[in-house]
C-alpha atoms as a PDB file:
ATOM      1  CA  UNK A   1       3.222  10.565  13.022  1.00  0.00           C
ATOM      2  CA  UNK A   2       4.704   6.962  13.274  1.00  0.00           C
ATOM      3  CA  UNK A   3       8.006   6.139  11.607  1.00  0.00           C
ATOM      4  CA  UNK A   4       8.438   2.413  10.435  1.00  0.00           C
ATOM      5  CA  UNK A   5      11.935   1.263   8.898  1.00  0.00           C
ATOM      6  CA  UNK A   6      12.506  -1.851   6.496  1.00  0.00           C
ATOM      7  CA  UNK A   7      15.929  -3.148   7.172  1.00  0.00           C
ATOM      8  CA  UNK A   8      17.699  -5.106   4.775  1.00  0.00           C
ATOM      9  CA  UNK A   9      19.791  -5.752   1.587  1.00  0.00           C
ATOM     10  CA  UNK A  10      17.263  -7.425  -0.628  1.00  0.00           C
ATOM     11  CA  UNK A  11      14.825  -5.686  -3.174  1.00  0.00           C
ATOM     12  CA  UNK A  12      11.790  -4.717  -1.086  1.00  0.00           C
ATOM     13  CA  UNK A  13      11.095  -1.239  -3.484  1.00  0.00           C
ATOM     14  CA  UNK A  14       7.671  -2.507  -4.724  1.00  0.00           C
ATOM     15  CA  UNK A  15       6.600  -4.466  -1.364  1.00  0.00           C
ATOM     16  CA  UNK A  16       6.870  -1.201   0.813  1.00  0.00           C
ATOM     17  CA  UNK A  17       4.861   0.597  -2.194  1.00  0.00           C
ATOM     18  CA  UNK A  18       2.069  -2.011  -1.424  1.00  0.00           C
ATOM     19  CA  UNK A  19       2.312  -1.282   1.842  1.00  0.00           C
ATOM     20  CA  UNK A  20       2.405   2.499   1.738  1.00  0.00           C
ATOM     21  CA  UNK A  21      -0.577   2.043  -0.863  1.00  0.00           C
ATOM     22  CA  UNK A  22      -2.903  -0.015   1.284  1.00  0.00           C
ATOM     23  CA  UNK A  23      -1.719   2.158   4.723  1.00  0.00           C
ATOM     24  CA  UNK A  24      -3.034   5.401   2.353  1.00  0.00           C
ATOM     25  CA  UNK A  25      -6.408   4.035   1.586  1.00  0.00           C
ATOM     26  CA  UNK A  26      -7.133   3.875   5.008  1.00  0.00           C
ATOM     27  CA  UNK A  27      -7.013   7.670   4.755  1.00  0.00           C
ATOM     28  CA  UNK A  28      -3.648   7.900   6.241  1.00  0.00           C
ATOM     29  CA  UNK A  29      -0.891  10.516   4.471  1.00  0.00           C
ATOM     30  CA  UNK A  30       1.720   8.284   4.145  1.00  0.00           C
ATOM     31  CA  UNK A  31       5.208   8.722   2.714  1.00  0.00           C
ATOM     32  CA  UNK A  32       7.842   6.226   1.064  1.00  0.00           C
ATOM     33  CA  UNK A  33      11.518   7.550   1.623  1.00  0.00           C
ATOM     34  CA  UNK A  34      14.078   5.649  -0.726  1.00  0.00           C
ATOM     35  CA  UNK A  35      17.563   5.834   1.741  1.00  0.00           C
ATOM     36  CA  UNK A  36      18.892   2.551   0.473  1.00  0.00           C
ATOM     37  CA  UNK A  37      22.401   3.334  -1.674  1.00  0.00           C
ATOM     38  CA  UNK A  38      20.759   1.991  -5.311  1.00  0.00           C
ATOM     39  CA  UNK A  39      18.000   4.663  -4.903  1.00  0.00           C
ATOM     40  CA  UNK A  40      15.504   2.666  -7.243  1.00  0.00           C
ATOM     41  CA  UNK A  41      12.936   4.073  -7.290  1.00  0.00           C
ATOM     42  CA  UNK A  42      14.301   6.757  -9.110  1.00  0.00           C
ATOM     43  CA  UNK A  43      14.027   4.791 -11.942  1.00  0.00           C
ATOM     44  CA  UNK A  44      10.841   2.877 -11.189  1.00  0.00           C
ATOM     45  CA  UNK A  45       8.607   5.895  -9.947  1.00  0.00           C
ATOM     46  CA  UNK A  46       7.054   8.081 -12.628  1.00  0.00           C
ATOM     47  CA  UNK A  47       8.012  12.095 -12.750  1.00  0.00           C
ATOM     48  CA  UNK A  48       6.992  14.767 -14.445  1.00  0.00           C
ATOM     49  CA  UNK A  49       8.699  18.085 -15.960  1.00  0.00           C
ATOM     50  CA  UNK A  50      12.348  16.648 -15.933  1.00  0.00           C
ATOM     51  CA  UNK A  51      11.651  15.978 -11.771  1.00  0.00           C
ATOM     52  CA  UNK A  52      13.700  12.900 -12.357  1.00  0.00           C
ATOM     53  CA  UNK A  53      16.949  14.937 -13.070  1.00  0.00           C
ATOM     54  CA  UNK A  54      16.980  16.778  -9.549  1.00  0.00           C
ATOM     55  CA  UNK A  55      18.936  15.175  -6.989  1.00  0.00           C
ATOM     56  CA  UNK A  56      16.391  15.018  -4.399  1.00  0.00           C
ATOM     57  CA  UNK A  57      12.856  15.201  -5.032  1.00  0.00           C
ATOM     58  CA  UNK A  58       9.510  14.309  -3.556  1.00  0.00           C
ATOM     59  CA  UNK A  59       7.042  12.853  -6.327  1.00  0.00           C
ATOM     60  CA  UNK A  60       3.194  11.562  -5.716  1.00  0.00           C
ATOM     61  CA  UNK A  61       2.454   7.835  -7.260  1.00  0.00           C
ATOM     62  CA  UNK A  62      -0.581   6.932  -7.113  1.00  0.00           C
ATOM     63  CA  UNK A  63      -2.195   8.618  -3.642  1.00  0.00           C
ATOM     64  CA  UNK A  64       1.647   7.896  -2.190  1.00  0.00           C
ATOM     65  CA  UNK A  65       4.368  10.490  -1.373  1.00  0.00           C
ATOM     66  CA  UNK A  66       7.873   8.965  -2.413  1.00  0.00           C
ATOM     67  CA  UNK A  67      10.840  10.739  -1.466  1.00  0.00           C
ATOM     68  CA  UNK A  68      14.140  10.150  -3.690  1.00  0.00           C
ATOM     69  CA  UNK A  69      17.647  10.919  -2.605  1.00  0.00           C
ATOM     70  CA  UNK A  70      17.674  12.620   0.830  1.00  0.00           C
ATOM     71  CA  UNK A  71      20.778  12.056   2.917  1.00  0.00           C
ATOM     72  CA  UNK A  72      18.804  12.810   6.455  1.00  0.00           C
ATOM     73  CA  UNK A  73      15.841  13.695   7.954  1.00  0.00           C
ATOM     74  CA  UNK A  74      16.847  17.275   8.338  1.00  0.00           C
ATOM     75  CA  UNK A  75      16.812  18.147   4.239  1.00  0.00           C
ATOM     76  CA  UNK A  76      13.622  16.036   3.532  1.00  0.00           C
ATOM     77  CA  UNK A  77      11.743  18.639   6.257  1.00  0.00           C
ATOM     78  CA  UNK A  78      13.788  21.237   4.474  1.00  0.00           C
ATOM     79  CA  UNK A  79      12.649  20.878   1.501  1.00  0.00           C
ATOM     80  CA  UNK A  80       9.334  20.114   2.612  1.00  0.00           C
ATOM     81  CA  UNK A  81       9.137  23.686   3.758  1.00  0.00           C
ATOM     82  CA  UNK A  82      10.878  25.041   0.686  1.00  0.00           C
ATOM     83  CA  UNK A  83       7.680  23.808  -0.837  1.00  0.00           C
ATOM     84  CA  UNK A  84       5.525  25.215   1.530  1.00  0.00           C
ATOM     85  CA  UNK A  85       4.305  22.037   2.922  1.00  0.00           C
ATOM     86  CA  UNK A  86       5.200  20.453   6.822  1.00  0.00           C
ATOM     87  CA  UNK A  87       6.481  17.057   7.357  1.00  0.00           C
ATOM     88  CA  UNK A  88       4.464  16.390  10.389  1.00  0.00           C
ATOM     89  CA  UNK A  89       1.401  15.828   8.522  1.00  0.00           C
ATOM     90  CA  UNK A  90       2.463  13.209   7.440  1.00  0.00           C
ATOM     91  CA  UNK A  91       0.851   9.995   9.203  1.00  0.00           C
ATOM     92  CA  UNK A  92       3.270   7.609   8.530  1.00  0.00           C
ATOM     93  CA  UNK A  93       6.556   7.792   7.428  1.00  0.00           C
ATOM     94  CA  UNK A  94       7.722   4.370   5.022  1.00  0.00           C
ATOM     95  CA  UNK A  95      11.619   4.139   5.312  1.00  0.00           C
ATOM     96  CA  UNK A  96      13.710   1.724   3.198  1.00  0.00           C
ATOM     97  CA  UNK A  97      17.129   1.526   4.648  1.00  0.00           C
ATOM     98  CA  UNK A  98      20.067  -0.996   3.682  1.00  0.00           C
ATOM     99  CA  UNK A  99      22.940   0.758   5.650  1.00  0.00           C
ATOM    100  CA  UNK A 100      24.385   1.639   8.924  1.00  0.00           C
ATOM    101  CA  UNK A 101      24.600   4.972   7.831  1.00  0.00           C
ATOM    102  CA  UNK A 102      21.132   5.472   6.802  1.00  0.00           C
ATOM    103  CA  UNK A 103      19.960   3.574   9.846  1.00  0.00           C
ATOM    104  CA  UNK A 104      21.403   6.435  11.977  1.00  0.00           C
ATOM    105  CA  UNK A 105      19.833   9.703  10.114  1.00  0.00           C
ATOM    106  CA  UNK A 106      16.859   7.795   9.521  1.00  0.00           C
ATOM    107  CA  UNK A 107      16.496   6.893  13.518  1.00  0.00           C
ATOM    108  CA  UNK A 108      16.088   3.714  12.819  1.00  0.00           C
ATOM    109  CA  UNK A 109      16.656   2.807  16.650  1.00  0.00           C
ATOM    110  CA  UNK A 110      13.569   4.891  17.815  1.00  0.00           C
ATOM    111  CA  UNK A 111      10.800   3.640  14.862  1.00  0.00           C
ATOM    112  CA  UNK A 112       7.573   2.697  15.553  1.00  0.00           C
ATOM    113  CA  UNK A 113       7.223  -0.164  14.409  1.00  0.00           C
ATOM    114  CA  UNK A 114      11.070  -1.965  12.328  1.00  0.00           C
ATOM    115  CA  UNK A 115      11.012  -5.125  10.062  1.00  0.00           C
ATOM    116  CA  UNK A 116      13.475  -7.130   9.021  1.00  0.00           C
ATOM    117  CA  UNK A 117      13.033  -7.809   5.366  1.00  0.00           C
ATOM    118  CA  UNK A 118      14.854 -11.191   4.091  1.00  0.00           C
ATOM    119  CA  UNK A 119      14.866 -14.487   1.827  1.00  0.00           C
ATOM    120  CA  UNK A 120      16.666 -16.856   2.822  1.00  0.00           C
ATOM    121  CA  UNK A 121      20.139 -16.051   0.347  1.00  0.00           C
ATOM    122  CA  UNK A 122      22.790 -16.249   2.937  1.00  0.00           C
ATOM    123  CA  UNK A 123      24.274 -13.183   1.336  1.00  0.00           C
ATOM    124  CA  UNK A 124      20.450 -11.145   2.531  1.00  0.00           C
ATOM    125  CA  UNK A 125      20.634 -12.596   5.945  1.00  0.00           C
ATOM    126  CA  UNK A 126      24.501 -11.735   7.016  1.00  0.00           C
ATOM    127  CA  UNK A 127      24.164  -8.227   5.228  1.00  0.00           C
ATOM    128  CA  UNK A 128      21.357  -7.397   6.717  1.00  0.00           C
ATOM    129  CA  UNK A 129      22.132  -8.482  10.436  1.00  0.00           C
ATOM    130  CA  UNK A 130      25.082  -6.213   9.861  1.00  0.00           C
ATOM    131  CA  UNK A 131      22.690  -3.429  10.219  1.00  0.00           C
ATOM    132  CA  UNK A 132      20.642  -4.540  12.537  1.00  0.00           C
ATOM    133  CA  UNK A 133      23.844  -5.163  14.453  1.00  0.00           C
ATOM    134  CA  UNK A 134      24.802  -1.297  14.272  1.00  0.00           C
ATOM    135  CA  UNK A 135      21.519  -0.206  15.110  1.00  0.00           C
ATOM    136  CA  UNK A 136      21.663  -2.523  18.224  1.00  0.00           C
ATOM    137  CA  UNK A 137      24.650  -0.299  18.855  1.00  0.00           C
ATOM    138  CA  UNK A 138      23.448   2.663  18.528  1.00  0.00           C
ATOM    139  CA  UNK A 139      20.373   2.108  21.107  1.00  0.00           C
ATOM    140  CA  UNK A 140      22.607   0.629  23.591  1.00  0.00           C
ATOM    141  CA  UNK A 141      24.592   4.026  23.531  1.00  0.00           C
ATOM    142  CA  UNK A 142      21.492   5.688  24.884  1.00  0.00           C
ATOM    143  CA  UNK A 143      20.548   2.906  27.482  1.00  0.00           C
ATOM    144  CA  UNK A 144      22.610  -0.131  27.680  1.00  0.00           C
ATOM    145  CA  UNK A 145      19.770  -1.875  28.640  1.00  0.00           C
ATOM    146  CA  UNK A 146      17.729  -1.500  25.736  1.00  0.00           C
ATOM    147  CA  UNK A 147      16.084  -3.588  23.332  1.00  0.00           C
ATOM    148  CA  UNK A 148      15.474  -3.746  19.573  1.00  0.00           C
ATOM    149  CA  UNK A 149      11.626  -4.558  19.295  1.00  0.00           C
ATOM    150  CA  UNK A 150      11.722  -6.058  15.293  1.00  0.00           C
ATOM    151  CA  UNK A 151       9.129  -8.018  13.126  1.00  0.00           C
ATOM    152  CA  UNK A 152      10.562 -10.551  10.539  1.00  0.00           C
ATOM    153  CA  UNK A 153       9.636 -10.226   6.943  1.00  0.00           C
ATOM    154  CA  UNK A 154      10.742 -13.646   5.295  1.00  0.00           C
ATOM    155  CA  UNK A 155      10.522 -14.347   1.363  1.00  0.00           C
ATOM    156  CA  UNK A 156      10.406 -17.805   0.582  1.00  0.00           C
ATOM    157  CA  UNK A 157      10.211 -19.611  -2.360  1.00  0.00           C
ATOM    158  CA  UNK A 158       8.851 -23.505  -2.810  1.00  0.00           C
ATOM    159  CA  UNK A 159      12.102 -24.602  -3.971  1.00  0.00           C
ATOM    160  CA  UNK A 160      13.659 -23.849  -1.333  1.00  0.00           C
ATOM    161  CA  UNK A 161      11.473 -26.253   1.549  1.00  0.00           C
ATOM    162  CA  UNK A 162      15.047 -27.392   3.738  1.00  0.00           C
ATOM    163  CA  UNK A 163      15.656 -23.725   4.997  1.00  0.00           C
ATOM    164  CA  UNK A 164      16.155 -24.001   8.812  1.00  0.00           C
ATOM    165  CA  UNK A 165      13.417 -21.175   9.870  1.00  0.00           C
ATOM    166  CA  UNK A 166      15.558 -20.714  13.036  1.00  0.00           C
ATOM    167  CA  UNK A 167      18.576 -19.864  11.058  1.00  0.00           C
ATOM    168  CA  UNK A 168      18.231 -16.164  11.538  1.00  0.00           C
ATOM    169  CA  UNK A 169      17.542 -16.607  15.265  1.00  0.00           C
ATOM    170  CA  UNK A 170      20.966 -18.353  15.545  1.00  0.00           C
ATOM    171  CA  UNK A 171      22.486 -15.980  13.705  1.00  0.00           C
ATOM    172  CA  UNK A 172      21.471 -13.096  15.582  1.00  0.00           C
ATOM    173  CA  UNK A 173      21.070 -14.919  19.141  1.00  0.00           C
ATOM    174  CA  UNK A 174      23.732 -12.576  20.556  1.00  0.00           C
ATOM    175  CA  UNK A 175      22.191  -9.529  19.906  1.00  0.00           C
ATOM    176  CA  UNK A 176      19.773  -7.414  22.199  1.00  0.00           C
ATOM    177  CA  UNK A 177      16.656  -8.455  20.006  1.00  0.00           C
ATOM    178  CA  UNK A 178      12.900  -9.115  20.448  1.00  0.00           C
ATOM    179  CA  UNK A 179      11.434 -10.542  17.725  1.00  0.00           C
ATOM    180  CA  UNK A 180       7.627 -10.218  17.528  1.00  0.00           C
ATOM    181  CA  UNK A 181       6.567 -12.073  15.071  1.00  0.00           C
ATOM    182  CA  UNK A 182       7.414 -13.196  11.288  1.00  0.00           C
ATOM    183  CA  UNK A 183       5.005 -12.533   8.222  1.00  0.00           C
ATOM    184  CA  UNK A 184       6.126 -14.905   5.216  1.00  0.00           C
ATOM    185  CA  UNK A 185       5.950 -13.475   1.697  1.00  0.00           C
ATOM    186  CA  UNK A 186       6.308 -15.540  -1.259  1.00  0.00           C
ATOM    187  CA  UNK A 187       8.901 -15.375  -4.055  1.00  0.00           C
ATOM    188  CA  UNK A 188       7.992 -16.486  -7.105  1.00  0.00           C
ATOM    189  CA  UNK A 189       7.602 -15.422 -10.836  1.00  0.00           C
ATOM    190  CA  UNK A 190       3.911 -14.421 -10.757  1.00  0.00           C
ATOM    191  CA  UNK A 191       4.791 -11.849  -7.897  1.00  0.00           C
ATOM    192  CA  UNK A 192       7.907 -10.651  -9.689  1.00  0.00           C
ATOM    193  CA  UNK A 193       6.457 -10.399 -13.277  1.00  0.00           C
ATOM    194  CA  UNK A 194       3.391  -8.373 -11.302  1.00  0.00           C
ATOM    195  CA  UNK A 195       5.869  -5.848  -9.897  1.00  0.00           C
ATOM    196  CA  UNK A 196       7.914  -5.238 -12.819  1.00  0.00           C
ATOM    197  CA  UNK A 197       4.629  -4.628 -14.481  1.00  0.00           C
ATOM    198  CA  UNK A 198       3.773  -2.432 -12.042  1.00  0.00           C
ATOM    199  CA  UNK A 199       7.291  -0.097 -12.613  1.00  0.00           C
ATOM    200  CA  UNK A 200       5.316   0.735 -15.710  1.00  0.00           C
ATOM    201  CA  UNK A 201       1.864   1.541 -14.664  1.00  0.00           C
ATOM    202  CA  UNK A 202       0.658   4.844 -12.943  1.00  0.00           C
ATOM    203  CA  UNK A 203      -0.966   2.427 -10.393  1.00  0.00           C
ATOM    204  CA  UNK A 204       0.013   0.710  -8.056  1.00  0.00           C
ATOM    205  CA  UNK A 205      -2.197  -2.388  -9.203  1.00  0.00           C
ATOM    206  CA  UNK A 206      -2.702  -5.515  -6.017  1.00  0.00           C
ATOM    207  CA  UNK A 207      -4.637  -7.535  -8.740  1.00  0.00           C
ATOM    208  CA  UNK A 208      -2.717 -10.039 -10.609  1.00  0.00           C
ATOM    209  CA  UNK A 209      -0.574 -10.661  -7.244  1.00  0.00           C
ATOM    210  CA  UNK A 210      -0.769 -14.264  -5.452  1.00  0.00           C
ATOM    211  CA  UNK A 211      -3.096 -14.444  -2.601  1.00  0.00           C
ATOM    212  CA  UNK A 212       0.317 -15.030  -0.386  1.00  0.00           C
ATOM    213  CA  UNK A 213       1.466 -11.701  -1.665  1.00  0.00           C
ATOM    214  CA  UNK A 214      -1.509 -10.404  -1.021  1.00  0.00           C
ATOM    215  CA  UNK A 215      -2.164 -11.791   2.697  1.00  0.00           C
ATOM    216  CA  UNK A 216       1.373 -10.778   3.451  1.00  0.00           C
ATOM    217  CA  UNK A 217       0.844  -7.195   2.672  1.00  0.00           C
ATOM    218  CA  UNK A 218      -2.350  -7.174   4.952  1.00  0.00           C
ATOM    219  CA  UNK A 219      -0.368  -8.671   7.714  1.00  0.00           C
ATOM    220  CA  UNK A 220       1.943  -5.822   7.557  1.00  0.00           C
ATOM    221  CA  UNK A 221      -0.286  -3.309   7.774  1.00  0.00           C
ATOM    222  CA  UNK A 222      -2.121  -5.082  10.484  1.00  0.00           C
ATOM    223  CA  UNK A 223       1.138  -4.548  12.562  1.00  0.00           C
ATOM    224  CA  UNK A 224       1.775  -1.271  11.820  1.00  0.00           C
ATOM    225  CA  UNK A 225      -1.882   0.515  11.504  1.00  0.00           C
ATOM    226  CA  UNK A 226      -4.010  -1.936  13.926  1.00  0.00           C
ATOM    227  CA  UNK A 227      -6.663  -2.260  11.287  1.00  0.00           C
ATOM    228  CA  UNK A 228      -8.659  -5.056  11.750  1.00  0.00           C
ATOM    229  CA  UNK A 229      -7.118  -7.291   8.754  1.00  0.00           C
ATOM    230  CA  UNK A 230     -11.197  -7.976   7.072  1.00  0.00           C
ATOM    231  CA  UNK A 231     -11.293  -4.115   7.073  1.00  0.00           C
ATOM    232  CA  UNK A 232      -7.838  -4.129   5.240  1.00  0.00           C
ATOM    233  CA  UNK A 233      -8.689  -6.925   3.038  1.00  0.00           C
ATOM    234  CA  UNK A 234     -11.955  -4.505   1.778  1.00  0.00           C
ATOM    235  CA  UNK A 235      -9.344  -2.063   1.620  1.00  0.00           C
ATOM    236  CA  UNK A 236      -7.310  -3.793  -0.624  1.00  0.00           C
ATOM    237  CA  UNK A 237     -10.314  -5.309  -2.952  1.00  0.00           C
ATOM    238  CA  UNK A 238     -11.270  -1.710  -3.238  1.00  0.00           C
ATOM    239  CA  UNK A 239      -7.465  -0.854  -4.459  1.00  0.00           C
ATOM    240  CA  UNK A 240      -8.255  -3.427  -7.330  1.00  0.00           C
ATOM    241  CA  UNK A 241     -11.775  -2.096  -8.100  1.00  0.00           C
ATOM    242  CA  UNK A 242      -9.772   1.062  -8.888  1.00  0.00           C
ATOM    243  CA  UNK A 243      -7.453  -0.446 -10.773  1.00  0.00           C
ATOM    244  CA  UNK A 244      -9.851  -2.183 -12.995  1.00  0.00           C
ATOM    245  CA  UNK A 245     -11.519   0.987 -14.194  1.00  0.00           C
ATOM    246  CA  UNK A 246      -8.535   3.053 -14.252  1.00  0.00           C
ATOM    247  CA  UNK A 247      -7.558   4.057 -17.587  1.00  0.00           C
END
């Protein structure tokens, strides 16, 4: 089982579904937890038999396992068993964090593989260095030595083309980080308009996103599956193929 966390206080509900999507294709068991505090998916995922009224829940979408208001890690594998099933078959574990606390019963500090998910709003950057800050904390506590190994995950949009790309590294240049690498995702109103038509589908549908959108996703998974990316690209033309003929 690998854990991967998504740090940060902008929307990234429907890009980790993409993610989680493509990841389960590869015939991976993959799950989606929702810790962040506005809990959207609860209102984007599809239930059934008045699921959606429970506080915590686990719900398949579309070949994915999404997991809706768990404090901790502790009543997510207790309800697991309640249900008979075990948490550790799960492959990979999808977390969506946007606070300290959640960081810290989520184990943020210990994940496989962490990305920082960002545009370039000032308000996305500080926020969300506030909990990369604590998590910094948090490993230092076990070895004041340690490191925070962290990909970059940076939505841009072509109005904005003055953006200093370095701005987070300044920002952050006093904390125990190693960034690895960035993956750029675009922001603009054909990717938005596909995800909000994909809050209403029972898929989770690749094919009207930009090929940016779509690159970026593979990228992703490249870092946190090792798939060879023309593999993942097949994997995600195949995604649409199913889309198509899905009625």
């Amino acid at each position: 089982m690998k854990s991967i966390g998504f740090v940060g206080n902008m929307d990234k509900t429907e890009l980790i579904q993409y993610v989680a999507k493509m990841i389960s294709v590869t015939g991976s068991k993959t799950i989606l937890i929702d810790a962040t505090r506005l809990q959207k998916t609860r209102y984007t995922i599809p239930t059934i038999n008045g699921m959606g009224d429970q506080n915590q829940y686990i719900v398949e979408h579309d070949g994915i396992d999404v997991a809706v208001g768990f404090n901790n890690i502790l009543e997510l594998k207790k309800y697991l068993i309640s249900k008979g099933e075990d948490f550790n078959e799960y492959d990979y574990v999808l977390v969506d964090i946007d606070s300290d606390e959640m960081s810290e019963e989520y184990d943020m500090k210990n994940a496989n593989s962490l990305f920082f998910v960002t545009s370039y709003d000032k308000m996305h950057i500080t926020k969300g260095i506030d909990v990369l800050r604590f998590i910094c904390a948090t490993k230092r506590r076990e070895n004041p030595d340690a490191k925070l190994d962290l990909f970059k995950i940076l939505y841009f949009s072509d109005m904005i083309n003055t953006a200093d790309t370095k701005y987070i590294d300044n920002l952050t240049d006093n904390l125990p980080l190693n960034w690895n690498g960035t993956v750029s995702m675009p922001y603009n109103g054909t990717d938005i308009s596909v995800n909000i038509q994909n809050q209403y589908s029972t898929k989770v549908d690749f094919r009207y996103l930009s090929p940016d959108a779509k690159n970026g996703i593979i990228d992703i998974v490249n870092v946190i599956t090792g798939e060879d990316k023309n593999k993942l690209k097949k994997a995600e033309k195949n995604i649409e193929k199913v889309a198509k003929f899905a009625r």
